[in-house]
N, C-alpha and C. Protein backbone atom coordinates (compact mmCIF):
# COMPACT_ATOMS: atom_id res chain seq x y z
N UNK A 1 17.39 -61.14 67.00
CA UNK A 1 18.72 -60.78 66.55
C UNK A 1 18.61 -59.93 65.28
N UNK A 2 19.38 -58.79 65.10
CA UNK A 2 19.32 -58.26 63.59
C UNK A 2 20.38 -58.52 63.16
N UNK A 3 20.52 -57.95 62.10
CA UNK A 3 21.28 -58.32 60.90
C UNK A 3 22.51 -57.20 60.95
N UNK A 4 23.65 -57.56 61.58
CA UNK A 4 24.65 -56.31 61.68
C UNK A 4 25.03 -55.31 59.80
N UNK A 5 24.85 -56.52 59.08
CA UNK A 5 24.93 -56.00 57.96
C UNK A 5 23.78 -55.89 56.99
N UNK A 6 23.26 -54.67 56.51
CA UNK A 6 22.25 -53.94 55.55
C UNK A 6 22.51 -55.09 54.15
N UNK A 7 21.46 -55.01 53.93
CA UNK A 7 21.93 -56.09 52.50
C UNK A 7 22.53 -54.63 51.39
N UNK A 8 23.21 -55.33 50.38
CA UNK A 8 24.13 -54.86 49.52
C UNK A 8 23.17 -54.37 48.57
N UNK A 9 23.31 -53.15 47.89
CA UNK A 9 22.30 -52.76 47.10
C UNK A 9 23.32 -52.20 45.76
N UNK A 10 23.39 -52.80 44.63
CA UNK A 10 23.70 -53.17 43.30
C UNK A 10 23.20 -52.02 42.67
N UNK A 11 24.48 -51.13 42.55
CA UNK A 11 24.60 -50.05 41.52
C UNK A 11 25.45 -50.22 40.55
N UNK A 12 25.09 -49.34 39.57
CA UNK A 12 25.07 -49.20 38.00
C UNK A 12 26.42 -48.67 38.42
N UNK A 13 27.96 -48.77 37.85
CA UNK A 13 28.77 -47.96 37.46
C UNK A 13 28.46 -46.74 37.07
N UNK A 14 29.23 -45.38 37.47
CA UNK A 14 29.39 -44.62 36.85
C UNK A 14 29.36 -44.29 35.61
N UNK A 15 28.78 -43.83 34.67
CA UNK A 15 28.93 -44.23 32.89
C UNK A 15 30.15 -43.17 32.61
N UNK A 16 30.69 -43.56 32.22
CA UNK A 16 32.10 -42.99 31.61
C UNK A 16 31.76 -43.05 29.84
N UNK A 17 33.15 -42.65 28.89
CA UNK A 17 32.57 -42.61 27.61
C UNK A 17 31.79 -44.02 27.17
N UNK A 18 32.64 -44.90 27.29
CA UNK A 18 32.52 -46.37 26.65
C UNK A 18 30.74 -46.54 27.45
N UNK A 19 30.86 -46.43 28.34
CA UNK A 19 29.11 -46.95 28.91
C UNK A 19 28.29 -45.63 27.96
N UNK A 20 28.25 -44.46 28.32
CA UNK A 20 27.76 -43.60 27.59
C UNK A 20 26.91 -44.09 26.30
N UNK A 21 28.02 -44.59 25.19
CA UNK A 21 27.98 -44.86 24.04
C UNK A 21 27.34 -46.56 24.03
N UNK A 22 27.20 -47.14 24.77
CA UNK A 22 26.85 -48.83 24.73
C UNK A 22 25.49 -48.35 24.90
N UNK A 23 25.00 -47.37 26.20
CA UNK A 23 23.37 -47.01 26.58
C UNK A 23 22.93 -46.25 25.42
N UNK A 24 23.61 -45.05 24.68
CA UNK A 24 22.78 -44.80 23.79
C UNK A 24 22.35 -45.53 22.96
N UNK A 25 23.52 -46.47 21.94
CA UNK A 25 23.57 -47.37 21.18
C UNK A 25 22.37 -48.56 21.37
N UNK A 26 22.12 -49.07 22.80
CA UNK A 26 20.57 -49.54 23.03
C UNK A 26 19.76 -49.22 23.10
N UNK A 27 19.44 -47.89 23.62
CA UNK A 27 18.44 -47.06 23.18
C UNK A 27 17.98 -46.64 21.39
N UNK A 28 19.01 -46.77 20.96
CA UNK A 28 18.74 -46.22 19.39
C UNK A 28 18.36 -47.51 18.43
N UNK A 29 18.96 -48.93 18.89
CA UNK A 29 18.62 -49.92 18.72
C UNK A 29 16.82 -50.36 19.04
N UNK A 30 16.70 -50.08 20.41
CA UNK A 30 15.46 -50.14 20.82
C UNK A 30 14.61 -49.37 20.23
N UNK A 31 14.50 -48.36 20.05
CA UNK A 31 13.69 -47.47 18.66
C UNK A 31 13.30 -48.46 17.05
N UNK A 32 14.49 -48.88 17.24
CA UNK A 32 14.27 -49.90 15.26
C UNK A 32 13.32 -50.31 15.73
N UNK A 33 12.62 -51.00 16.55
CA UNK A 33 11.70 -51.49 16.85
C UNK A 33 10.49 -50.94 16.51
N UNK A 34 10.58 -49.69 16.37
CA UNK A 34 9.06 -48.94 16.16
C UNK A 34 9.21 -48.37 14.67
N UNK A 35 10.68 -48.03 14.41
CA UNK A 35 10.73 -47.73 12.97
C UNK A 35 11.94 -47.95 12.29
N UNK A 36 12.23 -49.38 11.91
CA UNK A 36 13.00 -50.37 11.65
C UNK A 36 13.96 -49.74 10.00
N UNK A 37 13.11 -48.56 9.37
CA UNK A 37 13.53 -48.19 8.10
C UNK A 37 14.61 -46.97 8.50
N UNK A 38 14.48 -46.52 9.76
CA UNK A 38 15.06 -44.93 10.31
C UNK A 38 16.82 -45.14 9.50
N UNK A 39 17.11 -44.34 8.55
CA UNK A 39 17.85 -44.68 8.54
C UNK A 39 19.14 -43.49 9.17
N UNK A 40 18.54 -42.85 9.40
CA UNK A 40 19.37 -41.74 10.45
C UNK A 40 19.70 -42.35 11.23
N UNK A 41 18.83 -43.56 12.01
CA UNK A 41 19.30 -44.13 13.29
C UNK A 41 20.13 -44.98 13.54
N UNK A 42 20.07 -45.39 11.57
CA UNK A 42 21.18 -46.58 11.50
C UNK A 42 22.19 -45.94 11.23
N UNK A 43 22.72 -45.06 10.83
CA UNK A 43 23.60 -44.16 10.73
C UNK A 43 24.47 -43.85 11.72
N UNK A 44 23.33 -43.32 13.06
CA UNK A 44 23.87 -43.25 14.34
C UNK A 44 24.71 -44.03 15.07
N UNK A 45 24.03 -45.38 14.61
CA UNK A 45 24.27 -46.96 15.29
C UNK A 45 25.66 -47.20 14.76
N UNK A 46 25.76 -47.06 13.18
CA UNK A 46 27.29 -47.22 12.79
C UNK A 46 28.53 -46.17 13.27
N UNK A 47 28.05 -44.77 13.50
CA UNK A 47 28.88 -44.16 14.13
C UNK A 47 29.34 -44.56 15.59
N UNK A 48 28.61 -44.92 16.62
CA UNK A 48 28.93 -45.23 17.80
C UNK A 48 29.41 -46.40 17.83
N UNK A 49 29.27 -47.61 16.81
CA UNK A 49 30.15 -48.66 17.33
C UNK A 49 31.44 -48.74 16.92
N UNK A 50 31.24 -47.93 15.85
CA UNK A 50 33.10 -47.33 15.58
C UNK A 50 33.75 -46.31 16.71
N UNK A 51 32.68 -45.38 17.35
CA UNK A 51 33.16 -45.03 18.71
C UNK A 51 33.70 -46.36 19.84
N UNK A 52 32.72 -46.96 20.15
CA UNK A 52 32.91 -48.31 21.26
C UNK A 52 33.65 -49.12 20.57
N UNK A 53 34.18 -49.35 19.55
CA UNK A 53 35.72 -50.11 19.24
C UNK A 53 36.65 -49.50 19.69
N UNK A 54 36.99 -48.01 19.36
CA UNK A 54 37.77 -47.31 19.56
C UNK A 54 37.96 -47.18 20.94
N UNK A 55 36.93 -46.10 21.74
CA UNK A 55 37.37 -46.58 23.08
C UNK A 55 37.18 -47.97 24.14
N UNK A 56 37.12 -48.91 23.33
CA UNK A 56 37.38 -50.28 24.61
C UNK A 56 38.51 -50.37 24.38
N UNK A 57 39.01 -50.04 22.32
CA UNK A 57 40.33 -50.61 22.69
C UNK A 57 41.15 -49.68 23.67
N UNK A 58 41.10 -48.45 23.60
CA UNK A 58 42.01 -47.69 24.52
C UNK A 58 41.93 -47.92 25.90
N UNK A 59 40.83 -49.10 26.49
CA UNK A 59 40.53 -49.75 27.60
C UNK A 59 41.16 -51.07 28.01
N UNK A 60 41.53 -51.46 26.48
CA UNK A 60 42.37 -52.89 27.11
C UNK A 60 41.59 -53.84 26.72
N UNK A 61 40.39 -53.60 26.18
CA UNK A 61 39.06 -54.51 25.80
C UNK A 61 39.28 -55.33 24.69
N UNK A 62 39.27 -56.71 25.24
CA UNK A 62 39.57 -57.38 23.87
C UNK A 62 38.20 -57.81 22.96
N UNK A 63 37.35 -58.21 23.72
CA UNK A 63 36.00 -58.73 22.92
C UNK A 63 35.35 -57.82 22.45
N UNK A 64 34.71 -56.40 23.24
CA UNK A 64 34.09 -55.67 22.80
C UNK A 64 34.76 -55.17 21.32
N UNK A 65 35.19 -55.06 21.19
CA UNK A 65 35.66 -54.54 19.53
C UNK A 65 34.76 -55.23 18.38
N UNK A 66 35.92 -56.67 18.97
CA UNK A 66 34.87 -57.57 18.08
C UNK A 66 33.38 -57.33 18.24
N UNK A 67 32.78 -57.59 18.84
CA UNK A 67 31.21 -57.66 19.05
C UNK A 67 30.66 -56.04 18.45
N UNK A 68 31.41 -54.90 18.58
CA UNK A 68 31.13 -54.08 17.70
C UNK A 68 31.04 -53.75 16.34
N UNK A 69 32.04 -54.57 15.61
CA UNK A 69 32.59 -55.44 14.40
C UNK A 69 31.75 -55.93 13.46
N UNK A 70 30.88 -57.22 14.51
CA UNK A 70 29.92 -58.01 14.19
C UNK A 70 28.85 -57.24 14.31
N UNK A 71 28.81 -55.75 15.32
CA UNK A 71 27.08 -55.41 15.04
C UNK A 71 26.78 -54.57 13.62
N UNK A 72 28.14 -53.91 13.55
CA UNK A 72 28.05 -52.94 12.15
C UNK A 72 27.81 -53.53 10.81
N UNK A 73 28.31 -55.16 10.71
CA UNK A 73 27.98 -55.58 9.59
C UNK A 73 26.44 -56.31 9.86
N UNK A 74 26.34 -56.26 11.03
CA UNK A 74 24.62 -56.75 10.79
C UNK A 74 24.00 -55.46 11.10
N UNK A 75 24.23 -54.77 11.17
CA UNK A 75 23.54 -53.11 10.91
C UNK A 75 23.04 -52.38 9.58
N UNK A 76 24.43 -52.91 8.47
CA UNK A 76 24.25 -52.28 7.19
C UNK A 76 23.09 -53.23 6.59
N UNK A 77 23.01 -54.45 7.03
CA UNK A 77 21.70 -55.14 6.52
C UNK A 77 20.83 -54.60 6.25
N UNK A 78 20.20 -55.37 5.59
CA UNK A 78 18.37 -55.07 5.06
C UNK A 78 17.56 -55.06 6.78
N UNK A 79 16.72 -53.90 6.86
CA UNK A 79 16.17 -53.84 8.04
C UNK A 79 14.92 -54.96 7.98
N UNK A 80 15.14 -55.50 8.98
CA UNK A 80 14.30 -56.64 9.31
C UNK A 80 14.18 -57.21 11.46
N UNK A 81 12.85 -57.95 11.24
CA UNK A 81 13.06 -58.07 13.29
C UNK A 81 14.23 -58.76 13.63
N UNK A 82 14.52 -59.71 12.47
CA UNK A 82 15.68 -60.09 13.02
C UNK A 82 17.01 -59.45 13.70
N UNK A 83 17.01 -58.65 12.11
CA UNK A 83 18.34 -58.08 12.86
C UNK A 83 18.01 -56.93 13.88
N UNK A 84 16.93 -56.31 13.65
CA UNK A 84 16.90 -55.43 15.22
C UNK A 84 16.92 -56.44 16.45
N UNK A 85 16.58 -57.44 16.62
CA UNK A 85 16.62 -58.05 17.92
C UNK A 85 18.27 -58.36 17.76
N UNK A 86 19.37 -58.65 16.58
CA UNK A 86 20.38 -59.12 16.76
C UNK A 86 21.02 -57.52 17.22
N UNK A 87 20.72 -56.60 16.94
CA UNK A 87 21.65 -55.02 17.42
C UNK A 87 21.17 -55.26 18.96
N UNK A 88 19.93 -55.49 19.16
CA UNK A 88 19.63 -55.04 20.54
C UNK A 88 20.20 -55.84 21.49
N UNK A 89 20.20 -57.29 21.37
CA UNK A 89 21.16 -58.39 22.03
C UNK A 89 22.77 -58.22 22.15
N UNK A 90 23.08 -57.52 20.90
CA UNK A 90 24.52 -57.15 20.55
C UNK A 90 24.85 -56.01 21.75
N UNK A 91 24.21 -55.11 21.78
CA UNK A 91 24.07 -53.86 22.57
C UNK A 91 23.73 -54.39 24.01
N UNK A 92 23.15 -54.93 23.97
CA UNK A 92 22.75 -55.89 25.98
C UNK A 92 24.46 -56.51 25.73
N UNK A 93 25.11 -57.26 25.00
CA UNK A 93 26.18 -57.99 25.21
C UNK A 93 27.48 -57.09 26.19
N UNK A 94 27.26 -55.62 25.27
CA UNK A 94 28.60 -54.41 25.19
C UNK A 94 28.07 -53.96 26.94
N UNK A 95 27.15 -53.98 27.33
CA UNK A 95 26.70 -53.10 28.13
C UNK A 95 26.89 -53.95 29.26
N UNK A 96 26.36 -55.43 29.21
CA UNK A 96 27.11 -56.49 30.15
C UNK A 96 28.60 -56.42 30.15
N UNK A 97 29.21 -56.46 29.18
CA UNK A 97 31.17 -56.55 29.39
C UNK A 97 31.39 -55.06 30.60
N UNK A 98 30.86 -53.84 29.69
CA UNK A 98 31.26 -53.06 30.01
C UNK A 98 31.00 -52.47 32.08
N UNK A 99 30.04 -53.21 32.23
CA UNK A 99 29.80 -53.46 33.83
C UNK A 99 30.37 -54.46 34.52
N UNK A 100 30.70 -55.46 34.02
CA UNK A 100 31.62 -55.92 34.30
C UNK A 100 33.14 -55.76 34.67
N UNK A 101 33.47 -55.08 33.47
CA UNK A 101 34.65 -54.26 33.40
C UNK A 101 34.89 -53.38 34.65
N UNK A 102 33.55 -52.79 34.72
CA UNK A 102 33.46 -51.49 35.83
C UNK A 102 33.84 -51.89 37.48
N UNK A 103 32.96 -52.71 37.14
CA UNK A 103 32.74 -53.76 38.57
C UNK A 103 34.02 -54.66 39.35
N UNK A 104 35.02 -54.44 38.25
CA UNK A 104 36.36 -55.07 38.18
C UNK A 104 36.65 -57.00 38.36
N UNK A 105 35.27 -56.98 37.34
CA UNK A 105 35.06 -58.61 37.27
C UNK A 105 35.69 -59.07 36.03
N UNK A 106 36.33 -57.98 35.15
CA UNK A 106 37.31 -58.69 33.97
C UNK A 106 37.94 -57.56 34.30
């Protein structure tokens, strides 16, 4: 007997602005990792999560704001592993809502 139905194969949303800005934002996060002092990068990092407040809220997004909120003030911190693992978890958090979102599971 086969299987009338192909198994389901799990794609990425389309990235629109808000995803755009969550993937760079982990990517630039993921870099502190190699050079935790960059401060261009932290620079970057504070510009885009004032982007991803801005557009979730124009999305209807209630948490992501916050969680952007919370990464900027642990951003301006003293660079340390901690807080790069807390941006990069922060940034996995935005990037989970925001597929979610996509996926039309919130």
């Amino acid at each position: 007997m086969s299987n009338p139905k192909p198994p389901r194969r799990t794609r990425q949303p389309l990235l629109d602005a808000l995803g755009t800005l969550c993937t760079e934002g982990k990517q630039a996060a993921d870099y502190l990792w190699q050079v935790p002092d960059d401060a261009a990068v932290r620079e970057k990092i504070l510009t885009m999560l004032d982007q991803i407040a801005v557009e979730s809220r124009k999305q209807g997004r209630r948490e992501m704001p916050k969680i952007a909120e919370d990464l900027k003030v642990i951003a301006q911190k003293t660079p340390s592993p901690q807080q790069v693992d807390l941006l990069v978890n922060g940034f996995d958090r935005l990037i989970q809502l925001w597929q979610a979102a996509k996926s039309g599971l919130l």
